[in-house]
Protein backbone atom coordinates (compact mmCIF):
# COMPACT_ATOMS: atom_id res chain seq x y z
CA UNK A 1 93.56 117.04 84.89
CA UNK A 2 95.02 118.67 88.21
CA UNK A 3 94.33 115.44 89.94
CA UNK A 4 96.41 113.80 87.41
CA UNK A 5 99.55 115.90 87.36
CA UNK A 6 99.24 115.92 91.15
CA UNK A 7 99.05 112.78 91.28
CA UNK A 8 101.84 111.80 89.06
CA UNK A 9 104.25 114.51 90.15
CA UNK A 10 103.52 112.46 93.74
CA UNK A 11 104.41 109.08 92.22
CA UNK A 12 107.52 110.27 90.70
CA UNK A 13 106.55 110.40 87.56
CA UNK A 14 109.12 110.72 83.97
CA UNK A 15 107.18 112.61 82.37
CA UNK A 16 108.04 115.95 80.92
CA UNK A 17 107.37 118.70 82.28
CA UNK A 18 105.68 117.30 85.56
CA UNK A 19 108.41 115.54 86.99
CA UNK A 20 109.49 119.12 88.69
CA UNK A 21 108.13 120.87 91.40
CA UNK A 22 108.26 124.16 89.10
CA UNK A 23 106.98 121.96 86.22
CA UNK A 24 103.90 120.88 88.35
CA UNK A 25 103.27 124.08 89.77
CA UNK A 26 103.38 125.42 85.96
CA UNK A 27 100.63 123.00 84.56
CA UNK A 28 98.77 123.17 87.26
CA UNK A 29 98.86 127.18 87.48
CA UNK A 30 98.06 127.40 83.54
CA UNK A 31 95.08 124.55 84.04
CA UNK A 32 93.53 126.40 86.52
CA UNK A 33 93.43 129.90 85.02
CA UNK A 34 92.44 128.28 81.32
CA UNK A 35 89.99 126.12 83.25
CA UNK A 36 88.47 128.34 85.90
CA UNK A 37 89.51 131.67 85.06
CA UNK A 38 89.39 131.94 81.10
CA UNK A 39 86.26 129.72 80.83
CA UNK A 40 84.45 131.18 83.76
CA UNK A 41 82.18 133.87 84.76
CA UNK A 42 83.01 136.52 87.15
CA UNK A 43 79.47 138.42 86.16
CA UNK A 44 77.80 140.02 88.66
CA UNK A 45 80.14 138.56 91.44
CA UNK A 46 80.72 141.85 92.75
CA UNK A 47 77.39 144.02 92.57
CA UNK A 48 76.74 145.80 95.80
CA UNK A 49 72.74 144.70 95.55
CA UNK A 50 73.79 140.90 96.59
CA UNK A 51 72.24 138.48 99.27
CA UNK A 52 74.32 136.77 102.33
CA UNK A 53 75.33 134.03 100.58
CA UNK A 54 76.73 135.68 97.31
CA UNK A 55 78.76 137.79 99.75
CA UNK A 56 79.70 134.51 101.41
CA UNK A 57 80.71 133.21 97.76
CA UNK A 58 82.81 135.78 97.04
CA UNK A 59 84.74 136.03 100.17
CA UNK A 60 85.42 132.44 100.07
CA UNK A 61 85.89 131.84 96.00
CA UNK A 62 88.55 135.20 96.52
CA UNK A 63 90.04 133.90 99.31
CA UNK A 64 90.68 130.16 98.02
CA UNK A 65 91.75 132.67 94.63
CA UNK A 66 94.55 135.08 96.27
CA UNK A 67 95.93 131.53 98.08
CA UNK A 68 96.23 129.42 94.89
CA UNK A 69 98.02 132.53 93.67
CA UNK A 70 100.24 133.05 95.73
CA UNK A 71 101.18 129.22 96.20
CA UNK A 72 101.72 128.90 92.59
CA UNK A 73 103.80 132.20 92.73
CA UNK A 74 106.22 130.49 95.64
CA UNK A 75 106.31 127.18 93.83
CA UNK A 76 107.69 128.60 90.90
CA UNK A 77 110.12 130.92 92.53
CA UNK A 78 110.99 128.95 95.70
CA UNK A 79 110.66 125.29 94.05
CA UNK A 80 108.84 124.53 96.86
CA UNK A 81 106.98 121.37 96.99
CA UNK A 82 104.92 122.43 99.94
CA UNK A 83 103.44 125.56 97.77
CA UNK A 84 102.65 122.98 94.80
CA UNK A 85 100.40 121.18 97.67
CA UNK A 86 98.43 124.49 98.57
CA UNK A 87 98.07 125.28 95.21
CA UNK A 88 96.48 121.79 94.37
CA UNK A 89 94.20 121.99 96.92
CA UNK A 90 93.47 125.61 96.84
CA UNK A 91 92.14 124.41 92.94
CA UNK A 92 90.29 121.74 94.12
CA UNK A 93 88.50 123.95 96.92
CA UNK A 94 87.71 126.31 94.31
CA UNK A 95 86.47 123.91 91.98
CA UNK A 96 84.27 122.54 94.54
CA UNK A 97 82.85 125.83 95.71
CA UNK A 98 82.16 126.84 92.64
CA UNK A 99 80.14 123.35 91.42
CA UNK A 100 78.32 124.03 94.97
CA UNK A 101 77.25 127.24 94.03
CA UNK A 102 75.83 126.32 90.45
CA UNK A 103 73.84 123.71 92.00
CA UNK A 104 72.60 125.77 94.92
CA UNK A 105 71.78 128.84 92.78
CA UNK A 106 68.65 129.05 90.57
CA UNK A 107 69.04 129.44 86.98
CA UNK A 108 67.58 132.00 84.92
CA UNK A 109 64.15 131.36 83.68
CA UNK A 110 63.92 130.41 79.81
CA UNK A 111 62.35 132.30 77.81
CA UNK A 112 58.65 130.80 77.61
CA UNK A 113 57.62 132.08 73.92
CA UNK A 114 54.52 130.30 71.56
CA UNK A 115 57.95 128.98 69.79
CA UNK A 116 59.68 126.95 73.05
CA UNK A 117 55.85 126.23 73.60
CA UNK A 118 55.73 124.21 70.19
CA UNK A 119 58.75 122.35 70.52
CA UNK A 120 57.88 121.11 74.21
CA UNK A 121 54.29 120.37 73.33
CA UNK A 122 53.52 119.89 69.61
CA UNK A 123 50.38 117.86 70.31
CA UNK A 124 48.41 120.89 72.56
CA UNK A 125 49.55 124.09 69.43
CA UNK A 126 46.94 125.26 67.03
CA UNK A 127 48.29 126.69 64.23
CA UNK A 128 45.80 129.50 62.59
């Protein structure tokens, strides 16, 4: 959805709302807090027992954080077209990094119980 309003803000677009810097920086600022913020996971992010690369992660994911803040926050105040940019990509980096991070981590093991056991292999349970 970013893309989109980015996108169309860029092309000029008529539409409400996005056809202002301030209106842009708006959507974009309340997509990526309901989007990454509301509907995301901050859970153990900042436990001192963490590897290298969860440090790394969290240096980076606040970083690319504080700067789409405060772009949105000067886009909204300062109308500034510039900010909007920032802010876009700032999103976009953050979105990235954390997609790269889900795929690079390793999940939690499932539960292996005698009930996961007879759903994935019916043909191998005894019942008693």
């Amino acid at each position: 959805m970013n893309t989109l309003v980015y996108v169309a803000y860029l092309q000029g677009t008529d539409l409400p709302i996005i056809d202002s810097t301030r209106g842009a920086t708006a959507t974009i600022m309340i997509l990526g807090a309901f989007g990454g913020c509301a509907l995301g996971s901050a859970e153990g992010l900042y436990r001192r027992d963490q590897s290298v690369s969860q440090r790394f992660y969290v240096v980076i994911a606040s970083a690319l954080g504080v700067t789409a803040l405060a772009a949105g926050v000067i886009g909204l105040i300062g109308d500034a077209e510039g900010a909007l940019g920032v802010l876009f990509y700032a999103t976009i980096a953050l979105w990235f990094v954390a997609t790269l991070r889900h795929m690079l981590t390793a999940s939690a093991a499932s539960p292996l119980t005698r009930d996961t056991h007879e759903v994935i292999d019916r043909n191998t349970t005894k019942h008693a």
